[in-house]
PDB file of N, CA and C in Angstrom:
ATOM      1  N   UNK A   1     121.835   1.672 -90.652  1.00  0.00           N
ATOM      2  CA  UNK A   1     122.777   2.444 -89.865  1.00  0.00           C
ATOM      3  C   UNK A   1     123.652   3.226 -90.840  1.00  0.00           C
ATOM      4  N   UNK A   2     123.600   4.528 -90.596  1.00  0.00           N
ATOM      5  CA  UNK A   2     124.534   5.206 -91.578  1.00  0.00           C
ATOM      6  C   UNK A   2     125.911   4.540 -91.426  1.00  0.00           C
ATOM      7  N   UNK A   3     127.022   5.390 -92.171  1.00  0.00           N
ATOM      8  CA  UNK A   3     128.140   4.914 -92.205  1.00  0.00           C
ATOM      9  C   UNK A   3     129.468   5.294 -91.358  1.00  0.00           C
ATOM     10  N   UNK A   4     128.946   6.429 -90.826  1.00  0.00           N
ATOM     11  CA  UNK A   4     129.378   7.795 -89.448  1.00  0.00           C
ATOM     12  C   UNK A   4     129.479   6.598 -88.355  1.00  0.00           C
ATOM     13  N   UNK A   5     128.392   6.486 -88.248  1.00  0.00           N
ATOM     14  CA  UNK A   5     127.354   5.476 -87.236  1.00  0.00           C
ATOM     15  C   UNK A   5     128.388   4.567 -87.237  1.00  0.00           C
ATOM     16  N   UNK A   6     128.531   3.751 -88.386  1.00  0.00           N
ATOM     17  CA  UNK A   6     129.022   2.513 -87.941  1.00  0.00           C
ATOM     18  C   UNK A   6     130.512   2.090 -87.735  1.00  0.00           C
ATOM     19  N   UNK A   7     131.348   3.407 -87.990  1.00  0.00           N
ATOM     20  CA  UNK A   7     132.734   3.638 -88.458  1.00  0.00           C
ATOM     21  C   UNK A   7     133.190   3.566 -87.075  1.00  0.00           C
ATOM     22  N   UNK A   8     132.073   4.630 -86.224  1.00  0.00           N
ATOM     23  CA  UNK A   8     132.643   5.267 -85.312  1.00  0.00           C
ATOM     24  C   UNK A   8     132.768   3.562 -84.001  1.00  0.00           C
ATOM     25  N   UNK A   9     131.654   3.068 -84.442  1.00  0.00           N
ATOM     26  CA  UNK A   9     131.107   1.831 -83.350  1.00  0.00           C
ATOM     27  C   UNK A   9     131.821   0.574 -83.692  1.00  0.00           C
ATOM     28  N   UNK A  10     132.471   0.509 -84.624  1.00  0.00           N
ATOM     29  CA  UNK A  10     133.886  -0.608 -85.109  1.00  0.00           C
ATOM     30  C   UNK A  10     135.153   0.096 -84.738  1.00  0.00           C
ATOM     31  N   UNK A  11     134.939   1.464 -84.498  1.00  0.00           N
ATOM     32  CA  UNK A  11     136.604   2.099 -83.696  1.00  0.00           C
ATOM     33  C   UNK A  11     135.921   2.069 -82.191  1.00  0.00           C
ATOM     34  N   UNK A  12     135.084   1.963 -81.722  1.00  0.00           N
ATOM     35  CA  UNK A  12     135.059   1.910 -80.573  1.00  0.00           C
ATOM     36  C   UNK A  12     135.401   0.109 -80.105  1.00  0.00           C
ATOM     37  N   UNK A  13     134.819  -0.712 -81.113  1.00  0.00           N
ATOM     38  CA  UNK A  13     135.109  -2.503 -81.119  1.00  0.00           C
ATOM     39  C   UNK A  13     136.296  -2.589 -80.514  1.00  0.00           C
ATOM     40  N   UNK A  14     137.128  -1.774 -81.769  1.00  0.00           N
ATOM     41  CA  UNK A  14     138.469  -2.279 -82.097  1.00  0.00           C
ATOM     42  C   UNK A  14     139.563  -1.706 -80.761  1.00  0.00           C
ATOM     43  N   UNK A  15     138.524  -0.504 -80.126  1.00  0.00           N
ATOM     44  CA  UNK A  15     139.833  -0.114 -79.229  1.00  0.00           C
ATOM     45  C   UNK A  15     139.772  -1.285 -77.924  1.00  0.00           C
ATOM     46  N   UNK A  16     138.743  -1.539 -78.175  1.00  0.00           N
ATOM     47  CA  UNK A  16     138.264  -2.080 -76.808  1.00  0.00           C
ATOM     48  C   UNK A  16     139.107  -3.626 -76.703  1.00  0.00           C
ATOM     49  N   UNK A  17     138.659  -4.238 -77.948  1.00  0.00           N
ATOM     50  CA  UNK A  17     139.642  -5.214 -78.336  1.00  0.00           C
ATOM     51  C   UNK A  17     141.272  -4.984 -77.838  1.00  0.00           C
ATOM     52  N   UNK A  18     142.097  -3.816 -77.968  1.00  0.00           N
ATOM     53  CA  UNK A  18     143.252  -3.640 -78.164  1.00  0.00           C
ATOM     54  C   UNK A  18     143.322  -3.370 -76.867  1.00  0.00           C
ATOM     55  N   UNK A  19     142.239  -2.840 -75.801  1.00  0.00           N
ATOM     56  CA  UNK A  19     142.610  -2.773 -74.471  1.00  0.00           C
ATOM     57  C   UNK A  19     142.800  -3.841 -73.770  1.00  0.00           C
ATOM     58  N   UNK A  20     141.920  -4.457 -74.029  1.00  0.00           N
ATOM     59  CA  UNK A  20     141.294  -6.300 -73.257  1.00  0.00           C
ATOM     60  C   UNK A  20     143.009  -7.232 -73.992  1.00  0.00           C
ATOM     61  N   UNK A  21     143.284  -6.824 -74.655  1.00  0.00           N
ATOM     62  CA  UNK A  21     144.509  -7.290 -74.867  1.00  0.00           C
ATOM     63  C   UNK A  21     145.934  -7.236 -74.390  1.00  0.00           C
ATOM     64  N   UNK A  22     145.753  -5.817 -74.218  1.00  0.00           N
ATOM     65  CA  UNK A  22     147.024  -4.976 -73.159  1.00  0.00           C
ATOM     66  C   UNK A  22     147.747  -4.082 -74.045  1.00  0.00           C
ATOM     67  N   UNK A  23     147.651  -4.169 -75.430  1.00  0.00           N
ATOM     68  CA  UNK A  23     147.973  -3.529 -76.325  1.00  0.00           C
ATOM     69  C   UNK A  23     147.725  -1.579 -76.232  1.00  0.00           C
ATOM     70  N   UNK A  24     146.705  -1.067 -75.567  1.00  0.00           N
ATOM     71  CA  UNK A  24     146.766   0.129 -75.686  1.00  0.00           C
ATOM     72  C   UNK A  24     145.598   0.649 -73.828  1.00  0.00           C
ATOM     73  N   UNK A  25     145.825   1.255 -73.682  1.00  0.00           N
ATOM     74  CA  UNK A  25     145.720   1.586 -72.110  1.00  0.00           C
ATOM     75  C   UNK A  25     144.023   2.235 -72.426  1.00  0.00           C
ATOM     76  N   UNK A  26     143.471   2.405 -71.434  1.00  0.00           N
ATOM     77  CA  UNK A  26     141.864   2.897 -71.326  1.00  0.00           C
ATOM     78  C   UNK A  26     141.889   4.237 -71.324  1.00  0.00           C
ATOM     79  N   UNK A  27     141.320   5.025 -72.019  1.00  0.00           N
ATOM     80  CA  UNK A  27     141.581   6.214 -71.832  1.00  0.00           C
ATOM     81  C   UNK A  27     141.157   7.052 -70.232  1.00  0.00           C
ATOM     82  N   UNK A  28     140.297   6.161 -69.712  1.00  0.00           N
ATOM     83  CA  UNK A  28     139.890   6.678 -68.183  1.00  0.00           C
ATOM     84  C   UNK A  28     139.617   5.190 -67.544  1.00  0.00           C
ATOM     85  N   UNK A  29     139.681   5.094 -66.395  1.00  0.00           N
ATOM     86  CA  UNK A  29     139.516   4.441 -65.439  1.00  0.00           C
ATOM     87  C   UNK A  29     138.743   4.909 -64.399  1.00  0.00           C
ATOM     88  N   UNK A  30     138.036   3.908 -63.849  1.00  0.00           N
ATOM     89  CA  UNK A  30     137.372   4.956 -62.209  1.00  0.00           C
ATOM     90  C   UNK A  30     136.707   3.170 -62.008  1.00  0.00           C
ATOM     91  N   UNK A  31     137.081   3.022 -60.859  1.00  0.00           N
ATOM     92  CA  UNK A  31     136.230   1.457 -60.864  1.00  0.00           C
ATOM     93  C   UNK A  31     136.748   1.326 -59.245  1.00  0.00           C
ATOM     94  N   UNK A  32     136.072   0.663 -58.539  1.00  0.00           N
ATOM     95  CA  UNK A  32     136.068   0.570 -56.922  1.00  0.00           C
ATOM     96  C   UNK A  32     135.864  -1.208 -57.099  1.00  0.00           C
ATOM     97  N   UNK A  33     137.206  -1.660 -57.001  1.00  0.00           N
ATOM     98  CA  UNK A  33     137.895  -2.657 -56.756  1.00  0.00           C
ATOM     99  C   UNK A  33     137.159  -3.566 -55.693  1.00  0.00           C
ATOM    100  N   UNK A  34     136.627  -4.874 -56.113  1.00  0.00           N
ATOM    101  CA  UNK A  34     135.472  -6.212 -54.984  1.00  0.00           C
ATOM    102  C   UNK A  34     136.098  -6.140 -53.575  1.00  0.00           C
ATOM    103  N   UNK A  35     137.466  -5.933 -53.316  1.00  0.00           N
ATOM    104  CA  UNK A  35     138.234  -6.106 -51.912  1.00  0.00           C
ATOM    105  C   UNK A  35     137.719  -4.436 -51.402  1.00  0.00           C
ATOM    106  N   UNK A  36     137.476  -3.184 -51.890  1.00  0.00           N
ATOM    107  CA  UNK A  36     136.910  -1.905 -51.659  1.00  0.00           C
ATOM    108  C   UNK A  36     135.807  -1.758 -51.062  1.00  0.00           C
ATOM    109  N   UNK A  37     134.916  -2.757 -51.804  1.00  0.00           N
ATOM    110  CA  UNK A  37     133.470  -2.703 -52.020  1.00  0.00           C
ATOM    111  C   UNK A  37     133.358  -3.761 -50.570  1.00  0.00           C
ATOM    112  N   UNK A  38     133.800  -4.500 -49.898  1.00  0.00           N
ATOM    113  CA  UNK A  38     133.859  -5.277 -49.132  1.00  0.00           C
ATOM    114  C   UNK A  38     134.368  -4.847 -47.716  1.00  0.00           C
ATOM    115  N   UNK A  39     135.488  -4.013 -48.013  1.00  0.00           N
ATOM    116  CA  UNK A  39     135.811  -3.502 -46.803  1.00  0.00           C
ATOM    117  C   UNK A  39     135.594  -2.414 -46.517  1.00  0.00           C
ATOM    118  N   UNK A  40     134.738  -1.412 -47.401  1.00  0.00           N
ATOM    119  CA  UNK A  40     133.737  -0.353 -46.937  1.00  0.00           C
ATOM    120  C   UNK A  40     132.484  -0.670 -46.011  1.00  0.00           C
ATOM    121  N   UNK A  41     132.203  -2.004 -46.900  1.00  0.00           N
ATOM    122  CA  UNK A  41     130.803  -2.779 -45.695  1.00  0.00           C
ATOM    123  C   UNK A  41     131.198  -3.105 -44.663  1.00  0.00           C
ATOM    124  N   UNK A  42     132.491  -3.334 -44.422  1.00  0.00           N
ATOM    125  CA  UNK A  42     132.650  -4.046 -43.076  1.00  0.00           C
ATOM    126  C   UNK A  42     133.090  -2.781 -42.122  1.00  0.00           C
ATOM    127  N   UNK A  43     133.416  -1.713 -42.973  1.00  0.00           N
ATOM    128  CA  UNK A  43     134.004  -1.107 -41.614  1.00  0.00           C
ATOM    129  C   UNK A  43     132.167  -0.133 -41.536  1.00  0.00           C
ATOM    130  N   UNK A  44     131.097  -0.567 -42.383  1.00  0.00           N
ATOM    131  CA  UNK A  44     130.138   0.081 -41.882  1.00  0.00           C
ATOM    132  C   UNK A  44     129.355  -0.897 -40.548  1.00  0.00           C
ATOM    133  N   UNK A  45     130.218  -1.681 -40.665  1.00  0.00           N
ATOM    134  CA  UNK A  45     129.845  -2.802 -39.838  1.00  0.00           C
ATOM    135  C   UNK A  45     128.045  -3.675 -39.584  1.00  0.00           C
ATOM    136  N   UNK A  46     128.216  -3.604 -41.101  1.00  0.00           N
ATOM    137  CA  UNK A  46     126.633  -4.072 -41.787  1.00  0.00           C
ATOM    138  C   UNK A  46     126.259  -5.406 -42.453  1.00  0.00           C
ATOM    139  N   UNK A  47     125.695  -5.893 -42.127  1.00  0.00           N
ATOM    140  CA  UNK A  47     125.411  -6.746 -43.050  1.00  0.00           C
ATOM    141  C   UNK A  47     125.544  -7.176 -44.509  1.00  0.00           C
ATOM    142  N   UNK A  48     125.442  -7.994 -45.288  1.00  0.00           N
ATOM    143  CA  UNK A  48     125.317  -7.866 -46.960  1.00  0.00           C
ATOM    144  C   UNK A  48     124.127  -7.333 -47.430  1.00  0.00           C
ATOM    145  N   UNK A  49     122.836  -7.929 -46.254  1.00  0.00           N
ATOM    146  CA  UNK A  49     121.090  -7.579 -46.324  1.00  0.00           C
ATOM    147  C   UNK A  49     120.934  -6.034 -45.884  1.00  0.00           C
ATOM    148  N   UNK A  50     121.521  -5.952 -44.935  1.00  0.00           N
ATOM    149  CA  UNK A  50     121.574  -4.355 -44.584  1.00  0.00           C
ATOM    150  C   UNK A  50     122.019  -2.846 -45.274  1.00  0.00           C
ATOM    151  N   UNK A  51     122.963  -3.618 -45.788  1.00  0.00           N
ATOM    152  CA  UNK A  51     123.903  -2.480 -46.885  1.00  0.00           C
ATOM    153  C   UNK A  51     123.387  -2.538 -47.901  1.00  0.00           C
ATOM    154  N   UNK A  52     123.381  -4.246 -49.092  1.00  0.00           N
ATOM    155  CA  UNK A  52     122.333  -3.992 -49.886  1.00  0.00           C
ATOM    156  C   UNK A  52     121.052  -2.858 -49.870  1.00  0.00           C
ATOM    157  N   UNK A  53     120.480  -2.368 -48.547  1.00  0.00           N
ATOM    158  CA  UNK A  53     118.860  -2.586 -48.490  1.00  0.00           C
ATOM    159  C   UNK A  53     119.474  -0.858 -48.723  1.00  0.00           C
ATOM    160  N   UNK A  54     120.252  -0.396 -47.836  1.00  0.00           N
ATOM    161  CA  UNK A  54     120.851   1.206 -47.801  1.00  0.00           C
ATOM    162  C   UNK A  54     121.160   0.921 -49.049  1.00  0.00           C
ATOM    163  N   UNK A  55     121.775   0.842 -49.904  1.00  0.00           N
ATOM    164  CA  UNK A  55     122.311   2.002 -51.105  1.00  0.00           C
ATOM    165  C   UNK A  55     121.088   1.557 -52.130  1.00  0.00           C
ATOM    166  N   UNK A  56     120.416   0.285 -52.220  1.00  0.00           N
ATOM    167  CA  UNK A  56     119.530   0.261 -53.037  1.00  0.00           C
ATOM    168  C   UNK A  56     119.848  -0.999 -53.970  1.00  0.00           C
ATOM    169  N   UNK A  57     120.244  -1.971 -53.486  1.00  0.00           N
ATOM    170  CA  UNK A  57     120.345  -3.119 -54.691  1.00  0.00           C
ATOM    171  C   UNK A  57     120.089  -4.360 -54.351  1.00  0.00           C
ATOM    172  N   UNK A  58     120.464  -5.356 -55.017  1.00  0.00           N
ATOM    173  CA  UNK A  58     119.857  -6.731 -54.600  1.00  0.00           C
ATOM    174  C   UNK A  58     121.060  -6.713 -53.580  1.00  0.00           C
ATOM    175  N   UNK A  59     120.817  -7.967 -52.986  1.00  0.00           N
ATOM    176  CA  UNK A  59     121.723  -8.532 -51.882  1.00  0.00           C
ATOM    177  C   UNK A  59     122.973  -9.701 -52.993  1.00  0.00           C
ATOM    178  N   UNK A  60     122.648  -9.987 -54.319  1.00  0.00           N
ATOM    179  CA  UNK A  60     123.327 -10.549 -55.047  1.00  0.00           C
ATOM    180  C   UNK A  60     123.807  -9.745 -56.003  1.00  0.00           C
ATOM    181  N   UNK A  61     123.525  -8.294 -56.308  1.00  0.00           N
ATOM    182  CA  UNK A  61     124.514  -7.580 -56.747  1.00  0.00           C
ATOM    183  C   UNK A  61     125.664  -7.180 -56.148  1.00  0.00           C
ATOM    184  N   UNK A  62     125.405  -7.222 -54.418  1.00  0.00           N
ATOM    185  CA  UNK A  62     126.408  -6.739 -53.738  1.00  0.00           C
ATOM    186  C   UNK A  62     127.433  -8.032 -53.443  1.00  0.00           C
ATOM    187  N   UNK A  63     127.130  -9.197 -53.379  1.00  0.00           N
ATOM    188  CA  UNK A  63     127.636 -10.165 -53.581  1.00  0.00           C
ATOM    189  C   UNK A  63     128.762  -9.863 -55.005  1.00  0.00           C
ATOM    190  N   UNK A  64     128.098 -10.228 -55.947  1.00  0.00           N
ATOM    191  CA  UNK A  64     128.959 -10.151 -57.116  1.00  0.00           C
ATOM    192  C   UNK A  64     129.907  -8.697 -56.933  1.00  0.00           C
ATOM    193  N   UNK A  65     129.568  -7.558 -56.600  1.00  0.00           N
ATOM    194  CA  UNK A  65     130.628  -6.902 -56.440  1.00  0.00           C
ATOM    195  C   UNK A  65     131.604  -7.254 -54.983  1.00  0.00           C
ATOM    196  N   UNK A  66     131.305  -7.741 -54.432  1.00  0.00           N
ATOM    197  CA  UNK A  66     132.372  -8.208 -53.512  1.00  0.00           C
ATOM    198  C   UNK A  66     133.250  -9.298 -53.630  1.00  0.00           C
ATOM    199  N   UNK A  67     132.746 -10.008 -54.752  1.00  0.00           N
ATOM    200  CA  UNK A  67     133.400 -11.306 -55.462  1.00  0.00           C
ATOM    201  C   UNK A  67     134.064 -10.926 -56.389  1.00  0.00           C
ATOM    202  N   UNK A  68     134.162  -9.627 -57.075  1.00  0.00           N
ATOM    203  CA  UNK A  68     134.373  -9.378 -58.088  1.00  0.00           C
ATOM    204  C   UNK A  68     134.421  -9.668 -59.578  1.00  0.00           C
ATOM    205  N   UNK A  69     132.876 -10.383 -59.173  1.00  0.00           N
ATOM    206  CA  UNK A  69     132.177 -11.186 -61.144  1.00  0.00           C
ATOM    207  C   UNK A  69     132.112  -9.315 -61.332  1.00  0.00           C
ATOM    208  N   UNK A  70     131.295  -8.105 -60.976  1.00  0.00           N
ATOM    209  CA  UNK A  70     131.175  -7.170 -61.462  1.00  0.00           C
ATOM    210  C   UNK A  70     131.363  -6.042 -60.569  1.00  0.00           C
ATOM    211  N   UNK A  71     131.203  -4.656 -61.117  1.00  0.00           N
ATOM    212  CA  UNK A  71     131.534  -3.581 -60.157  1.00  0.00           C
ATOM    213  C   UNK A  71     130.846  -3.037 -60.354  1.00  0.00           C
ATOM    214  N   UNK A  72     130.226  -1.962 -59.109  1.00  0.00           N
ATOM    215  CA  UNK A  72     129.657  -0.972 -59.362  1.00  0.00           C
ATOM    216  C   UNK A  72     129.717   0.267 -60.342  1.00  0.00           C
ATOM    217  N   UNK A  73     128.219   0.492 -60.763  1.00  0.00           N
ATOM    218  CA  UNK A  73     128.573   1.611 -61.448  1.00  0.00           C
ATOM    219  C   UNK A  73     127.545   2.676 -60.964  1.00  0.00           C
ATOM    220  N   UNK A  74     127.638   4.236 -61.800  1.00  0.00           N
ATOM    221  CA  UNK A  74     126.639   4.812 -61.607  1.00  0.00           C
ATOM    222  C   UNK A  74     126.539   5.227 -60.667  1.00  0.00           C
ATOM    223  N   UNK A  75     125.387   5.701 -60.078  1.00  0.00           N
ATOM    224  CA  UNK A  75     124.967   6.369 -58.884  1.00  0.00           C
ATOM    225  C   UNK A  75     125.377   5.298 -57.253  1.00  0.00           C
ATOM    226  N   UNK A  76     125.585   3.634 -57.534  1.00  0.00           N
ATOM    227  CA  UNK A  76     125.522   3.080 -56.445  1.00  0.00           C
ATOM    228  C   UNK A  76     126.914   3.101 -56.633  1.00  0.00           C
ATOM    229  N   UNK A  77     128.372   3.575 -57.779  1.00  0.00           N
ATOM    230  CA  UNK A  77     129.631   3.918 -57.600  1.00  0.00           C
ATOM    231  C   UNK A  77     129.834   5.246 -56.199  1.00  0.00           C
ATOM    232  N   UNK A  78     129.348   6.252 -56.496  1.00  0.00           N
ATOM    233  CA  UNK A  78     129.065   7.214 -56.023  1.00  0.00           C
ATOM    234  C   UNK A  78     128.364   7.302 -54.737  1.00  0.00           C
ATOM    235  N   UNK A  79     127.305   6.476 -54.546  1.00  0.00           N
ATOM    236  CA  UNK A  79     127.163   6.220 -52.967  1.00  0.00           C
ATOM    237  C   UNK A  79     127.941   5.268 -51.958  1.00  0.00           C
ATOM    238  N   UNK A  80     128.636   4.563 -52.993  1.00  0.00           N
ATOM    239  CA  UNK A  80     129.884   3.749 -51.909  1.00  0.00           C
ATOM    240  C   UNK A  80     130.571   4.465 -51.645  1.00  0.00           C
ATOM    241  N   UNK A  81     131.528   5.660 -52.551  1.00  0.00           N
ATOM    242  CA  UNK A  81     132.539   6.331 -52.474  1.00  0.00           C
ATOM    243  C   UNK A  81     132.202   7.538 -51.492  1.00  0.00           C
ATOM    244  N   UNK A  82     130.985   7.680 -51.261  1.00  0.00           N
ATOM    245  CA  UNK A  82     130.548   8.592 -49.987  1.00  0.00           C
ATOM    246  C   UNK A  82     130.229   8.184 -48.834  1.00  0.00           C
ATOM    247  N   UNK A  83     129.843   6.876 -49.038  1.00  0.00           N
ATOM    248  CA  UNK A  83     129.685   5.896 -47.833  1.00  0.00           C
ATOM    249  C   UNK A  83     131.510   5.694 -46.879  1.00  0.00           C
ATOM    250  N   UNK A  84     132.367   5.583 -48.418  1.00  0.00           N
ATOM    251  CA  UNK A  84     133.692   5.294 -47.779  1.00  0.00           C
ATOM    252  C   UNK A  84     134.430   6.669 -47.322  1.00  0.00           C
ATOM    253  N   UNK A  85     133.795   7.722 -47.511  1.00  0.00           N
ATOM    254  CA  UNK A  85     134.618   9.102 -46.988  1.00  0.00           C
ATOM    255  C   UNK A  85     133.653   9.317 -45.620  1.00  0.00           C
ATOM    256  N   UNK A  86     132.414   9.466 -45.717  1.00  0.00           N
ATOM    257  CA  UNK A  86     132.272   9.860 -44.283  1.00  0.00           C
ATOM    258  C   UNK A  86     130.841   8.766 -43.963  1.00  0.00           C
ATOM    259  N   UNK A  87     130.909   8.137 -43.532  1.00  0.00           N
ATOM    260  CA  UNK A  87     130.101   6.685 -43.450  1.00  0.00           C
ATOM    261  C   UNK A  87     128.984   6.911 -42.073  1.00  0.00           C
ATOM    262  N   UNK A  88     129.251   7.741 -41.606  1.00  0.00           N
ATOM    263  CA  UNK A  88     128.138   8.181 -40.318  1.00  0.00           C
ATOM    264  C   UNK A  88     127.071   9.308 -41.247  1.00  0.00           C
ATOM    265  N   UNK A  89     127.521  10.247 -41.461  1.00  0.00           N
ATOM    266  CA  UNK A  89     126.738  11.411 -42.190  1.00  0.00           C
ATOM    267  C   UNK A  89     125.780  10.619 -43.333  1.00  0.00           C
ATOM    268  N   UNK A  90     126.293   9.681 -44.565  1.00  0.00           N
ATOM    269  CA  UNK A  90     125.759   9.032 -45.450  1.00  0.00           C
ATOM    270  C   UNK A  90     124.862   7.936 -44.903  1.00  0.00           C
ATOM    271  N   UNK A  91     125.204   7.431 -44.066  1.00  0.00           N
ATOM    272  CA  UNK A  91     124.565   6.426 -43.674  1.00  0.00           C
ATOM    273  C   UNK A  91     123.055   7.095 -42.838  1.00  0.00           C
ATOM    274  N   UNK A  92     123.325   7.797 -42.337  1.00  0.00           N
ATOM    275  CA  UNK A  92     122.518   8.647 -41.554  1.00  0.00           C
ATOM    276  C   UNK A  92     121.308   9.300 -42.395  1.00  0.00           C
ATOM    277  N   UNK A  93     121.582  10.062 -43.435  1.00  0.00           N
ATOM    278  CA  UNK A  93     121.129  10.667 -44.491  1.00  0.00           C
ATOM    279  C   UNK A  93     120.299   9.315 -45.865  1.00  0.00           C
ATOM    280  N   UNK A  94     120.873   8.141 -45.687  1.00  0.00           N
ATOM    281  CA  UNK A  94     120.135   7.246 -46.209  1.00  0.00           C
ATOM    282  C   UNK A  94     118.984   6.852 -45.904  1.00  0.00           C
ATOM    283  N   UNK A  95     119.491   6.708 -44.287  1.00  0.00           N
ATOM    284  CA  UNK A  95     118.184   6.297 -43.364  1.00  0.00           C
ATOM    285  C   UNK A  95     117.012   6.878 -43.069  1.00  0.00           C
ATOM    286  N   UNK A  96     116.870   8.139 -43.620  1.00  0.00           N
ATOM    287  CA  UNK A  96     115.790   9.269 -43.859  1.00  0.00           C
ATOM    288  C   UNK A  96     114.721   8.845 -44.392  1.00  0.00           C
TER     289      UNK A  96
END
């Protein structure tokens, strides 16, 4: 590993360290909170098997994000957050 390489990936360690600490703030945030992710499903008024099966994931990923061991990311961030603005149109458009 060059030395660019590895400078840059021990300042990325170290910030991360200093965040997880409280010491210095994240430079961005964007994260849809397990109580979010839970009460978007419910007001789709769906199942865990059902909703899982619509956006595309296990039925124990959606678990863990509703428990909040983890959160969505990625493209299934982005289909909750459209699911939670207009939830008839998305839902509709899934079901295609």
């Amino acid at each position: 590993m060059k030395n660019s390489a590895f400078n840059e990936l021990l300042q990325s360690v170290e910030e991360m360290d200093a965040i997880v600490k409280g010491k210095q703030k994240p430079s961005r945030e964007n994260f849809i909170a397990a109580i979010e992710v839970k009460q978007i499903r419910q007001q789709t008024k769906l199942s865990q098997d059902k909703f899982a099966k619509l956006i595309g994931v296990e039925v124990s990923t959606l678990r863990n994000w509703e428990q909040g061991r983890r959160e969505p990311t990625g493209p299934a961030k982005v289909l909750i957050r459209a699911i939670a603005n207009d939830p008839e149109n998305v839902i509709e458009a899934c079901q295609k």
